[in-house]
Protein backbone atom coordinates (compact mmCIF):
# COMPACT_ATOMS: atom_id res chain seq x y z
CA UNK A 1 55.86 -189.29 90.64
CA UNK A 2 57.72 -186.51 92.32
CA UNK A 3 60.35 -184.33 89.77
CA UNK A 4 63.30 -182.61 90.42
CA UNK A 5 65.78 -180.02 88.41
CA UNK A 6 69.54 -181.12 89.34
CA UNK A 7 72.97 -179.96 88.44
CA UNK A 8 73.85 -180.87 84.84
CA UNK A 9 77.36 -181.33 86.24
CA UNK A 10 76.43 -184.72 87.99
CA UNK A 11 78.40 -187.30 87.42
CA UNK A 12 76.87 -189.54 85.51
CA UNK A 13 77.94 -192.68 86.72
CA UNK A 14 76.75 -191.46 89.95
CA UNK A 15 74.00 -191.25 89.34
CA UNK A 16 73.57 -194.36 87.04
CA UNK A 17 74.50 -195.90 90.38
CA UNK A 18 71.33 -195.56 91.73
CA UNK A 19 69.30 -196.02 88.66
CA UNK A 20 71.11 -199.56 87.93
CA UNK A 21 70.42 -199.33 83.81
CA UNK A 22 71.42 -201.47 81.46
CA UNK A 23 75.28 -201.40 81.09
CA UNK A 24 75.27 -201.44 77.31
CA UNK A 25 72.78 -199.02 77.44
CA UNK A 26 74.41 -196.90 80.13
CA UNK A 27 77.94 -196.93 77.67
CA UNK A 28 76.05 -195.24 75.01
CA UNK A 29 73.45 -192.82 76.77
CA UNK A 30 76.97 -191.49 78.51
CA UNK A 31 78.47 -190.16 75.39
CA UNK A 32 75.10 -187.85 75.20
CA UNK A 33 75.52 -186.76 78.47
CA UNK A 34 78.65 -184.10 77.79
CA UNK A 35 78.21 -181.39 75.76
CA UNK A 36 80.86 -179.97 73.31
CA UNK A 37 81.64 -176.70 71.85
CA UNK A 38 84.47 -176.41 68.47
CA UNK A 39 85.12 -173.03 67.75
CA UNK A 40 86.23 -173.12 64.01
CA UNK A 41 87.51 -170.23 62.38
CA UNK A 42 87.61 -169.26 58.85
CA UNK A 43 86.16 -172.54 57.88
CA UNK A 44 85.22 -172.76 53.71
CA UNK A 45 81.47 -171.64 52.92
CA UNK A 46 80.97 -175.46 51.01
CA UNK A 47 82.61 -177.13 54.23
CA UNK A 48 80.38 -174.89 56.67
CA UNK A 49 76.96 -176.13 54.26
CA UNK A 50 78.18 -179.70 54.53
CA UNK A 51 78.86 -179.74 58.26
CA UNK A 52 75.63 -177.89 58.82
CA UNK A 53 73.80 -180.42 57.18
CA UNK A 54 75.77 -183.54 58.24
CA UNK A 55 75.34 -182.03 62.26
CA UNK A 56 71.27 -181.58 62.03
CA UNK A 57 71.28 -185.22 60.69
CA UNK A 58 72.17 -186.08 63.74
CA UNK A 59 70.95 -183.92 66.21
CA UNK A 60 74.47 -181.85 66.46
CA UNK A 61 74.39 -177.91 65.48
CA UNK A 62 76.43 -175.66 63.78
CA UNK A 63 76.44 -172.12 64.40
CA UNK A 64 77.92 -169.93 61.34
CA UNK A 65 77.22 -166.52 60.05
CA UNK A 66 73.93 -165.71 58.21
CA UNK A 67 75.82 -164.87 54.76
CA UNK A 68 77.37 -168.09 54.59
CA UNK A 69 74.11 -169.59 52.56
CA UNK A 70 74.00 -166.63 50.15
CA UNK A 71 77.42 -167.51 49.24
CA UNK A 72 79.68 -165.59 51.61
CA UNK A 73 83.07 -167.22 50.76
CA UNK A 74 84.09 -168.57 55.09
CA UNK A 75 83.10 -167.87 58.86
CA UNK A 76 83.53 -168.52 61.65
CA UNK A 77 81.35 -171.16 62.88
CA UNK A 78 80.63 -172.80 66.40
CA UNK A 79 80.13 -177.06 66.17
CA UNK A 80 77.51 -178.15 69.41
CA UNK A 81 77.27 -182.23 69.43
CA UNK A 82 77.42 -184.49 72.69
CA UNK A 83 80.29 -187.13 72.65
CA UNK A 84 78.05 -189.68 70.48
CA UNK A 85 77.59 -187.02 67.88
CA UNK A 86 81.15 -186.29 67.81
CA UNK A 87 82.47 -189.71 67.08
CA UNK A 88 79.79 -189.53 64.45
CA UNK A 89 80.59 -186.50 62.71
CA UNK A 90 84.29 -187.67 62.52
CA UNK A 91 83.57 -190.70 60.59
CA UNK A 92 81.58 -188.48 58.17
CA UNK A 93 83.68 -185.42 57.83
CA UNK A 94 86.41 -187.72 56.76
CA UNK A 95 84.89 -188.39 53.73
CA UNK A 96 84.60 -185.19 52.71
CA UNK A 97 87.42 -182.45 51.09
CA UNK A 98 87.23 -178.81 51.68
CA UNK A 99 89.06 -179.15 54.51
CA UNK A 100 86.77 -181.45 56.67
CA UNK A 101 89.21 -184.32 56.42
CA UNK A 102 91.10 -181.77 58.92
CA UNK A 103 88.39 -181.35 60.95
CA UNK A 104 87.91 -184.92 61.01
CA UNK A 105 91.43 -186.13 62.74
CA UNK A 106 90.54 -183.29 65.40
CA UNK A 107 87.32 -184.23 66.60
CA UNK A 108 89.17 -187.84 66.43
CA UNK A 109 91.31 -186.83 69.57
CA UNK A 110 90.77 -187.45 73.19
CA UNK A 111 90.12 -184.24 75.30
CA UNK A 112 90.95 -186.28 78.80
CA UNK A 113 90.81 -184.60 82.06
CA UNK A 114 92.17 -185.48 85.07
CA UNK A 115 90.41 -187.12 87.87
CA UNK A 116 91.88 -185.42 90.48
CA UNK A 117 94.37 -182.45 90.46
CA UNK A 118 98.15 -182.73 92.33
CA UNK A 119 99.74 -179.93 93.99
CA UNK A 120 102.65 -178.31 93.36
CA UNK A 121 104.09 -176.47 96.49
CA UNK A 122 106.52 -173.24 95.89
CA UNK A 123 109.69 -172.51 97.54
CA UNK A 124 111.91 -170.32 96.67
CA UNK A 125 115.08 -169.51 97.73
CA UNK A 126 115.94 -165.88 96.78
CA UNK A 127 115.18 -162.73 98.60
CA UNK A 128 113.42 -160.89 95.11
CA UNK A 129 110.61 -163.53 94.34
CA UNK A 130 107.32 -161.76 94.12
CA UNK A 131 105.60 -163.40 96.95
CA UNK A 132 107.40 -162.85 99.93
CA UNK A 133 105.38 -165.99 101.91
CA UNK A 134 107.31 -168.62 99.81
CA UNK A 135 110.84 -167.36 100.26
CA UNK A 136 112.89 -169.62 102.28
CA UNK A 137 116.37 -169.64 103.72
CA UNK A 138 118.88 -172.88 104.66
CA UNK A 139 117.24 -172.50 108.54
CA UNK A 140 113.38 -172.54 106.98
CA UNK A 141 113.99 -174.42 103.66
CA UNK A 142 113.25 -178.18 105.21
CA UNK A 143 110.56 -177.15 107.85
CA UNK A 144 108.17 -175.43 105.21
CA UNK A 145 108.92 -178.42 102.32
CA UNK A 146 107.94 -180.73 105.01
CA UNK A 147 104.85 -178.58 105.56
CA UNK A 148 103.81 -178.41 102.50
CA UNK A 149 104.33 -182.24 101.92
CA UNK A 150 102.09 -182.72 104.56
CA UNK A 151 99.48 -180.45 103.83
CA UNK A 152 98.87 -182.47 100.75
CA UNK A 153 101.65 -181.51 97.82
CA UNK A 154 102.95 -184.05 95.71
CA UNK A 155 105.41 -182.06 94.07
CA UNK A 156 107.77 -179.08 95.48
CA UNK A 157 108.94 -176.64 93.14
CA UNK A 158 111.96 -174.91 94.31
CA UNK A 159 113.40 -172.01 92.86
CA UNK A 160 116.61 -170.02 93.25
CA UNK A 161 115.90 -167.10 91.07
CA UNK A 162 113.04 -164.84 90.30
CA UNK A 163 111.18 -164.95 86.95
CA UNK A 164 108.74 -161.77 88.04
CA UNK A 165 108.24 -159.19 85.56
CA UNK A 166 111.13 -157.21 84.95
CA UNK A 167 113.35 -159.42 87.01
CA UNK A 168 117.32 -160.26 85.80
CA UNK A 169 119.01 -164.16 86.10
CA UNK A 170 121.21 -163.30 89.17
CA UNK A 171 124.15 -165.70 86.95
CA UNK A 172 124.83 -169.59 87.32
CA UNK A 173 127.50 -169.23 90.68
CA UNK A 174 125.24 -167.12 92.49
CA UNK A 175 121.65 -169.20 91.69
CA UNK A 176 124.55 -172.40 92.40
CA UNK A 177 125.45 -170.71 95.99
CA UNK A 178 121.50 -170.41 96.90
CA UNK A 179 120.24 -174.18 95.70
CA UNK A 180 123.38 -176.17 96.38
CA UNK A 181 123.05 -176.23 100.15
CA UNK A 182 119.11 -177.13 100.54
CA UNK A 183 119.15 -179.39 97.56
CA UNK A 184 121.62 -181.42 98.97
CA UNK A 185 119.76 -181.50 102.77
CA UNK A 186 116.49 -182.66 100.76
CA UNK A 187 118.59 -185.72 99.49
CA UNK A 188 120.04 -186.46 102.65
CA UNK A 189 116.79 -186.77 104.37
CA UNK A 190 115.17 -188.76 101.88
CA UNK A 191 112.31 -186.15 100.93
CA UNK A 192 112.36 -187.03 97.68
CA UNK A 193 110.69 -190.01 98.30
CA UNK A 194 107.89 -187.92 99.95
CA UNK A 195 107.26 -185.82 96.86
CA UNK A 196 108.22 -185.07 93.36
CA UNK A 197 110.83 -182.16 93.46
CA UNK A 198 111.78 -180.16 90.53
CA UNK A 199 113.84 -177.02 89.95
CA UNK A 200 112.49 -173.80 88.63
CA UNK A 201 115.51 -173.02 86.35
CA UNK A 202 117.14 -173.09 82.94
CA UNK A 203 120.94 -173.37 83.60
CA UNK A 204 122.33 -176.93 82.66
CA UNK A 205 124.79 -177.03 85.47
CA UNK A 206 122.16 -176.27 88.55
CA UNK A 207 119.57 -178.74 86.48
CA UNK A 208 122.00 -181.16 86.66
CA UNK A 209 122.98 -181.20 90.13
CA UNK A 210 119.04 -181.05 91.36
CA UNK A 211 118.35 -184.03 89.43
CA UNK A 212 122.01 -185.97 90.55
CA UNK A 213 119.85 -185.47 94.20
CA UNK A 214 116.76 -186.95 93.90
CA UNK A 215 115.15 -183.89 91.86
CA UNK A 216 112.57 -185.15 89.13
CA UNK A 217 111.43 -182.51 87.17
CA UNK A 218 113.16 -180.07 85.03
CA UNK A 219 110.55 -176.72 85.46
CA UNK A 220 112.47 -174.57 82.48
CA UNK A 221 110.50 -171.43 81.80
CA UNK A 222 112.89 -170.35 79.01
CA UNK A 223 112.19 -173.51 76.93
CA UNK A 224 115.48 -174.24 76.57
CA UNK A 225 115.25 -177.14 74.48
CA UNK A 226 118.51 -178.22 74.46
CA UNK A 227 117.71 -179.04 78.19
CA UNK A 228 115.81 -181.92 77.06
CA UNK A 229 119.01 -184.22 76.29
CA UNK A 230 119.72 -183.70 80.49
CA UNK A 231 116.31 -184.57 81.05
CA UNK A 232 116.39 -188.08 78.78
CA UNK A 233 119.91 -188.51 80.73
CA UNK A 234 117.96 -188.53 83.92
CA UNK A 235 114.96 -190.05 82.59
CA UNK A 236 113.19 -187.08 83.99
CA UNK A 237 109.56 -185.49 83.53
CA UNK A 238 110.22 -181.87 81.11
CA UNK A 239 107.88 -178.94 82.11
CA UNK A 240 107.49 -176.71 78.54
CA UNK A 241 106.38 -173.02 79.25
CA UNK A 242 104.99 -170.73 77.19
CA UNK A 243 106.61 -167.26 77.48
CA UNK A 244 105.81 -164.18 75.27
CA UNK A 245 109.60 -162.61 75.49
CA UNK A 246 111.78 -163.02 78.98
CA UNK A 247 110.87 -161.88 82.54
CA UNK A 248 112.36 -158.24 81.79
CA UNK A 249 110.31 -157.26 78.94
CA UNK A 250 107.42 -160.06 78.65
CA UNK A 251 105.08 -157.64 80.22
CA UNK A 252 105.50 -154.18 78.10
CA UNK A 253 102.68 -154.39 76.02
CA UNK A 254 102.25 -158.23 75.47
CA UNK A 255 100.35 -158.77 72.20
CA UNK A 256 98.96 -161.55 70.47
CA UNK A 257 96.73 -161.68 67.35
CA UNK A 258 95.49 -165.59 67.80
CA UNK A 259 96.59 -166.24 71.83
CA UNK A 260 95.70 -169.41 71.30
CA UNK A 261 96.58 -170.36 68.16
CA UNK A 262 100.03 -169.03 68.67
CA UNK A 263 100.59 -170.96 72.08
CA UNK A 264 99.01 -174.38 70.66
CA UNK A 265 101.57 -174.01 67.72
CA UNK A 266 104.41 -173.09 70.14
CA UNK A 267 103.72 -176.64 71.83
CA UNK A 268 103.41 -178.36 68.76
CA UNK A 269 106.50 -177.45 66.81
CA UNK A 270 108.73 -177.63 70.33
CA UNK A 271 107.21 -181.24 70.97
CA UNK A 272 107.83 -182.07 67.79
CA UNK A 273 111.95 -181.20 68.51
CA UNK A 274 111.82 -182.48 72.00
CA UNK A 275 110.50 -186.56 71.22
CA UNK A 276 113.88 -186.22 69.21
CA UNK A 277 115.39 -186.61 72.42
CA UNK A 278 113.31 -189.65 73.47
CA UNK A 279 111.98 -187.46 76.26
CA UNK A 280 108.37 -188.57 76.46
CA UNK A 281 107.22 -187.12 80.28
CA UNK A 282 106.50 -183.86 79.15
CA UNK A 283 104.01 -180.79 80.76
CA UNK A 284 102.71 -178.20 78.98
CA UNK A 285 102.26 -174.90 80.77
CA UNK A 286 100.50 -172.18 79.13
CA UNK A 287 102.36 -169.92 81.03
CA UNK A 288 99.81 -167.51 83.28
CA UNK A 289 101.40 -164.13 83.90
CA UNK A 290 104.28 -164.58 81.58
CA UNK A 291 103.94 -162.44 78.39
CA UNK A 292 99.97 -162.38 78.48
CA UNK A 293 97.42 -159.07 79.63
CA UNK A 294 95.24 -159.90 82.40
CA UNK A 295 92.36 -160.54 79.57
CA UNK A 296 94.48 -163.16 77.73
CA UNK A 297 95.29 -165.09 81.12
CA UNK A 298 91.82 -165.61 82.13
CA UNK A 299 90.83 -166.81 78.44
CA UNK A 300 94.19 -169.01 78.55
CA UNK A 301 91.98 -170.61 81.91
CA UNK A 302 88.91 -170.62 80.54
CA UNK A 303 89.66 -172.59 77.47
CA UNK A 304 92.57 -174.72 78.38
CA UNK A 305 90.85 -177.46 77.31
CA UNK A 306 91.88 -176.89 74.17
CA UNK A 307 95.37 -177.88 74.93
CA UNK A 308 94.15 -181.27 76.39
CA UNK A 309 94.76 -182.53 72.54
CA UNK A 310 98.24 -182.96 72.97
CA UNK A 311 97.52 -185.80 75.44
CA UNK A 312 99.84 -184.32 78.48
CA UNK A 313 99.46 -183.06 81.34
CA UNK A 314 98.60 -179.54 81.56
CA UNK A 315 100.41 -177.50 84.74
CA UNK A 316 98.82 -173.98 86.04
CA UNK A 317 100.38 -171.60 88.20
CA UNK A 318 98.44 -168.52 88.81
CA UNK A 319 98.99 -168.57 92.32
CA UNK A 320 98.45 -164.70 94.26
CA UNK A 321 99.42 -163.17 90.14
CA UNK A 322 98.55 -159.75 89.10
CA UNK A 323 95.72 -161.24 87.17
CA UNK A 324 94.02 -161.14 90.37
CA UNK A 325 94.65 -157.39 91.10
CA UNK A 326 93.30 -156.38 87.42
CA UNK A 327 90.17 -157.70 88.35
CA UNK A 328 89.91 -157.32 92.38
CA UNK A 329 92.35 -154.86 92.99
CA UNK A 330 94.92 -156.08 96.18
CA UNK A 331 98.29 -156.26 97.54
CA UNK A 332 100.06 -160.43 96.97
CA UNK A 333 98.94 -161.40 100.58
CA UNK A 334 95.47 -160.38 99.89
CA UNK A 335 95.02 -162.90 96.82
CA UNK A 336 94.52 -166.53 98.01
CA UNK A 337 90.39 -166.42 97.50
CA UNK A 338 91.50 -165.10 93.78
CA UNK A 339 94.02 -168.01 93.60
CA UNK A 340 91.78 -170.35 94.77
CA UNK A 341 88.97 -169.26 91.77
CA UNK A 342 91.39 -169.52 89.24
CA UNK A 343 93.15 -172.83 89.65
CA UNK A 344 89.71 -174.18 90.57
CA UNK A 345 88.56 -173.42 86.90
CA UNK A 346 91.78 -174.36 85.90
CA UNK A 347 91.00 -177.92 87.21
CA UNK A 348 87.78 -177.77 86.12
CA UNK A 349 89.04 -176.91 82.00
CA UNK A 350 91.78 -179.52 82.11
CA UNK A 351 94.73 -178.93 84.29
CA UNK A 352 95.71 -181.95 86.72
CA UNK A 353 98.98 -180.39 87.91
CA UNK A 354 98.40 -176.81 90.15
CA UNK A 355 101.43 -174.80 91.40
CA UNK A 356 100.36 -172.80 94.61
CA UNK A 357 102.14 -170.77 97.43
CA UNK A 358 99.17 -172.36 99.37
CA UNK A 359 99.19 -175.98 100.19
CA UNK A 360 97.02 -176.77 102.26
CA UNK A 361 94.16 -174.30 101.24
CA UNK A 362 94.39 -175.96 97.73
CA UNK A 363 93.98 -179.52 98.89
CA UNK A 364 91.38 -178.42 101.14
CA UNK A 365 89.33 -176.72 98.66
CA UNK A 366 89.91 -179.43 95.36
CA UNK A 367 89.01 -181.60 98.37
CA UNK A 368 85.81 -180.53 99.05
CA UNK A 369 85.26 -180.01 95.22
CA UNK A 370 85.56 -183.82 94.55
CA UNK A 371 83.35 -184.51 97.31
CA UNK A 372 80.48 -182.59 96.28
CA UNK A 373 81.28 -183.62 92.34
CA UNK A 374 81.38 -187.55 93.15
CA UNK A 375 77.11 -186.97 94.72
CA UNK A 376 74.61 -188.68 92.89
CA UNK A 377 71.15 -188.49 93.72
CA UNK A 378 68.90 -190.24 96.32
């Protein structure tokens, strides 16, 4: 008999590959191979007793504060149970009041992450945009789209206008005057077929005219709801951003008191007004670097699991962002190995789409990712 310590991140059908169990018995041993953490907060001292109780039963934990017992009135409290114990614990917890019935139709929901990540390429058409690498003109535009299609991105993001801290809309004619040209070349060579294009704007009449040429996704950082009617019209996929204020002022002092608990009601009470319009392809983007301190981005990353409840795909684009410099102090062009960190956790904690200045260092790294992630064992 020979032992050996490996990576808890193994897949597990890997390695159940070379073990060959039983399938039935392979179906329910994998629900006790991933571990899960619920952060609850403020949850009723009776609800946190019952939980407690109801998780040892079966193995689970919950972690709550020590005055809870001696009849401290709610806490915080921290839920640890695989995927068996969670499907358990739902079933019970519906049963009970205090609250748990809430609980309950949470743990109920699917927290699905994506196989494989897709790339969203940036070009930008505008002389102001904060990374000078991805600005393009009518000479450049096609050559570095075509690049970046085959470098590995599925989508191209193009932008006429800058939405950089402290930036101002440049008005409709003039962001018209900059798209109008290179959006019409992309149709006329077909490139739309190649990828998934969609424009990085929130004026109705430029929307419209990107998606009249082959243009798929609306990419509104305003949340402009109202856009949503133009994107049923076109039967086109809706990217909702998260913004703490607009690109002048969303970085003076950005503030939150629940960062997450404000964003995930944000999403829910604008989905909730856009599957009015019978728009159903929706993104939700969290929005890194847009109204958020460099503290509240990286938790945004590191717990954008979270957001995986909603069931749609979740987009990240922290791509060369001051974030970076807060942490490992650099100029834009010195940020790709920070870029590369962050959108790798991003696709680790549930994004699937990742918008990048830098093709095909993205598809080369998520590529070797999935290759060492898809090992088994001997």
């Amino acid at each position: 008999m020979k032992i050996f310590k490996i990576n808890s991140d193994t897949d597990f059908n890997a390695i159940c590959d070379d073990i060959k169990p039983q399938i039935t018995g392979k179906n329910i041993m994998e629900k006790k191979a991933n571990l899960n953490f619920f952060y609850i907060k403020d949850i009723k001292a009776a609800a946190a007793n019952i939980l407690k109780q109801d998780a040892l039963s079966i193995g689970a934990e919950l972690v709550c504060n020590d005055g809870v017992i001696l009849g401290k009135e709610q806490t915080n409290a921290l839920l640890v149970a695989n995927d068996k114990q969670v499907q358990i614990l739902a079933k019970k917890e519906l049963l009970q009041d205090f609250g748990l019935k809430n609980l309950a139709n949470f743990l109920k929901l699917n927290f699905i992450k994506a196989k494989k990540p897709e790339i969203m390429g940036v070009v930008n058409i505008n002389e102001d945009s904060f990374n000078a690498q991805s600005r393009v003109n009518m000479s450049n535009a096609i050559s570095k789209i075509e690049e970046q299609i085959q470098a590995g991105a599925s989508y191209i993001d193009i932008g006429g206008v800058s939405s950089r801290p402290g930036s101002k809309y440049c008005g409709r004619e003039e962001e018209f005057r900059r798209i109008k040209d290179i959006v019409a070349e992309i149709y006329r060579l077909n490139l739309d077929k190649k990828a998934k294009f969609s424009l990085d704007s929130f004026d109705e009449y430029c929307l419209e005219y990107a998606l009249n040429h082959g243009f798929k996704m609306i990419n509104d950082i305003s949340a402009n709801l109202s856009l949503c009617e133009l994107g049923a019209k076109y039967n086109a996929q809706y990217c909702l951003m998260h913004m703490q204020g607009d690109p002048q002022t969303m970085q003076q002092e950005p503030h939150y008191d629940d960062v997450i608990g404000e964003i995930d009601s944000f999403f829910q009470d604008a989905l909730e007004k856009i599957y009015k319009f019978n728009l159903v392809d929706v993104v939700l983007d969290v929005g890194i670097g847009f109204g958020k301190t460099a503290e509240q981005n990286l938790f945004l990353i590191k717990h954008l699991e979270h957001f995986l409840h909603f069931g749609l795909p979740l987009l990240v684009g922290a791509s060369r962002k001051s974030v970076i410099n807060a942490y490992s102090p650099s100029i834009i062009k010195d940020r790709l190995a920070g870029s590369l960190y962050l959108h790798l956790k991003s696709y680790e904690n549930g994004a699937s789409i990742i918008r990048t200045h830098d093709v095909f260092e993205h598809k080369q790294m998520f590529d070797m990712h999935l290759a060492v992630s898809e090992l088994g064992v001997w």
